[in-house]
C-alpha atoms as a PDB file:
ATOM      1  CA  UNK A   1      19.925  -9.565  -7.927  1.00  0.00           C
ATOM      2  CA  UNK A   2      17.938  -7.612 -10.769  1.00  0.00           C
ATOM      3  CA  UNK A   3      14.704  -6.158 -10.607  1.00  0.00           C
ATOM      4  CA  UNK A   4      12.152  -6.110 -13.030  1.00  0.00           C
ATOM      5  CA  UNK A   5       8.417  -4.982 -13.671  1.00  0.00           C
ATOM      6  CA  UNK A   6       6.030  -6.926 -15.457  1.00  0.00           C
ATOM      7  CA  UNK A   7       2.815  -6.246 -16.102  1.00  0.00           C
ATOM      8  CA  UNK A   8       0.616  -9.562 -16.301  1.00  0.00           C
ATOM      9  CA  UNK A   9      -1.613  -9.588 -19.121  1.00  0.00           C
ATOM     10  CA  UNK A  10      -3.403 -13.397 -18.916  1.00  0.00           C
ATOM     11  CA  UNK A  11      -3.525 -14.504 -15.350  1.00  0.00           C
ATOM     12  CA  UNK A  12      -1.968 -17.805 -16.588  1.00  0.00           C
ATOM     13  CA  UNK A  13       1.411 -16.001 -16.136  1.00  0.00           C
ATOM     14  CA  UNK A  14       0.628 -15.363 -12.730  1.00  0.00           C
ATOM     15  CA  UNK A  15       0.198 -18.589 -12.228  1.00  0.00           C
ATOM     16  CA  UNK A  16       3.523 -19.760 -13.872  1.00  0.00           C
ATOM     17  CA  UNK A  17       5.444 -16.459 -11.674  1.00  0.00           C
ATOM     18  CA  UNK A  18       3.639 -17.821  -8.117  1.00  0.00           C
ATOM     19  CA  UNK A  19       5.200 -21.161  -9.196  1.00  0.00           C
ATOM     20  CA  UNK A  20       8.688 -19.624  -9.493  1.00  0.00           C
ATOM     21  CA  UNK A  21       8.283 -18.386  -6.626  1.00  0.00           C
ATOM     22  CA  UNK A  22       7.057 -21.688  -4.300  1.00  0.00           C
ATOM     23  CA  UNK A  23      10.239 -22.876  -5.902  1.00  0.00           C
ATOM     24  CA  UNK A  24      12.313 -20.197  -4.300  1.00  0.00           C
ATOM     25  CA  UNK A  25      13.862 -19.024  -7.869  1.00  0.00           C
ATOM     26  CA  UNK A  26      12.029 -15.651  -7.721  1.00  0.00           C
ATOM     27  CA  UNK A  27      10.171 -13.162  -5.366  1.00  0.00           C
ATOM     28  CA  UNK A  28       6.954 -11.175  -5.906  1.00  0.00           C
ATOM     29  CA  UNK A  29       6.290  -8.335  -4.192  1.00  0.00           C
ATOM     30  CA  UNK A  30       3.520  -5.947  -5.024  1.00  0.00           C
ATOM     31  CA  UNK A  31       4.578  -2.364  -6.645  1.00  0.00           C
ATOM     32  CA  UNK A  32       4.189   0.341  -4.167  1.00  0.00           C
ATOM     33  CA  UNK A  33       2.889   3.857  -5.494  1.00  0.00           C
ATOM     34  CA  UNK A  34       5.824   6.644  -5.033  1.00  0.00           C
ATOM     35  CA  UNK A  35       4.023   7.672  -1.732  1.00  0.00           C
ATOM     36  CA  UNK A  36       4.518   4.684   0.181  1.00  0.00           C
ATOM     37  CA  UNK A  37       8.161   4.690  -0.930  1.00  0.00           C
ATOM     38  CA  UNK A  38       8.247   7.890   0.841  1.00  0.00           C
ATOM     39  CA  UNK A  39       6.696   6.729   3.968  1.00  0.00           C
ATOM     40  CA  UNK A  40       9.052   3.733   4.052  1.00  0.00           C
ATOM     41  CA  UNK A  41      12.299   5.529   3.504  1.00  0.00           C
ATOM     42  CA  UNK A  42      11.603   7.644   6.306  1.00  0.00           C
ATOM     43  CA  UNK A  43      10.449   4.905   8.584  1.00  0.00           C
ATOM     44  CA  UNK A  44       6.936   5.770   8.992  1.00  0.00           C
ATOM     45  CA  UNK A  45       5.868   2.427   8.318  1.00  0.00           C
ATOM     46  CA  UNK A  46       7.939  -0.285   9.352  1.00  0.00           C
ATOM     47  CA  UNK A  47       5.475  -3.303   9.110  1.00  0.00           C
ATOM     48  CA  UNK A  48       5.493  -6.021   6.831  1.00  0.00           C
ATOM     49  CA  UNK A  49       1.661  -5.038   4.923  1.00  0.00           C
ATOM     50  CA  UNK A  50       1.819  -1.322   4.107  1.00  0.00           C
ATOM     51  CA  UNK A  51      -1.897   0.091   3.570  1.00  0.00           C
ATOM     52  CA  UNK A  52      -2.836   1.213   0.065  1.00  0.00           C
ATOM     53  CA  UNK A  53      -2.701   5.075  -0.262  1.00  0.00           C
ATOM     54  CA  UNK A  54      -6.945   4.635  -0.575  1.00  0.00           C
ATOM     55  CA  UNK A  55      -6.944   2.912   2.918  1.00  0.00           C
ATOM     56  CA  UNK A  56      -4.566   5.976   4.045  1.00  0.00           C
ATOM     57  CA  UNK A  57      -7.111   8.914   2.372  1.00  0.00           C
ATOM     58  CA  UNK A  58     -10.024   6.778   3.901  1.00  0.00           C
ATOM     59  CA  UNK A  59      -8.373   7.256   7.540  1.00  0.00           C
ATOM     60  CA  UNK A  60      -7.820  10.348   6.855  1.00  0.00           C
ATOM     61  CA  UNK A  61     -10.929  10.999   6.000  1.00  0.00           C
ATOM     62  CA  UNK A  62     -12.171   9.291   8.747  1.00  0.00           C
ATOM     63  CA  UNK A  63     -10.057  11.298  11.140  1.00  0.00           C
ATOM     64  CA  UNK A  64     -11.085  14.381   9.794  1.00  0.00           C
ATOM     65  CA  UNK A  65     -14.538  13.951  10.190  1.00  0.00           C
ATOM     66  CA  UNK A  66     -13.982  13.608  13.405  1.00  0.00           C
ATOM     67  CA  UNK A  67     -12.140  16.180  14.511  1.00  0.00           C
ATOM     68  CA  UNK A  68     -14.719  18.414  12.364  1.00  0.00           C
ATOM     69  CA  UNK A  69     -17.457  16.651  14.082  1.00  0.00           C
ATOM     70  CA  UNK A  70     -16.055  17.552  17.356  1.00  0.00           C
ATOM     71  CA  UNK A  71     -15.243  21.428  16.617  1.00  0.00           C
ATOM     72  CA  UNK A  72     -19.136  21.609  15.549  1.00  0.00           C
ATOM     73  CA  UNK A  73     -20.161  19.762  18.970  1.00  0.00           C
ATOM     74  CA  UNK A  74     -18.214  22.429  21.124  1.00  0.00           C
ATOM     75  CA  UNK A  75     -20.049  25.436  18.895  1.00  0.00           C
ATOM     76  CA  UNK A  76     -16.936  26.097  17.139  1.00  0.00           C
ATOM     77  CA  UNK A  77     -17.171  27.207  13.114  1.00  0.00           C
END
């Protein structure tokens, strides 16, 4: 099996790779950033859709204001 990146520039070609695929000559799989390499090497994700890194900073995020929320709620600086 060899791997390849392409970079679609019409989305006619898309079309023409999601055929290949229904077909069963190819598989498309979305590229995953460097960090979510990472998280899957070491098992910290093991399900079939992995989260963008902005849905991952957003929980974060999320979780963060909460915990700062809470600190500020019990009088703490």
């Amino acid at each position: 099996m060899e791997t390849l990146q392409i970079e679609i520039l019409n989305p006619k070609a898309k079309k023409l790779l999601e055929d290949l695929a229904s077909q069963n000559l190819i598989a498309i799989r979305n590229s995953n950033s460097p960090f979510q390499e990472v998280l899957k090497k070491i098992g910290v994700l093991k399900r079939e859709v992995i989260p963008s890194e902005e849905e991952i900073l957003l929980e974060v995020g999320e979780e963060r204001a909460a915990r700062h929320k809470k600190k500020h709620d019990k009088g703490q600086p």
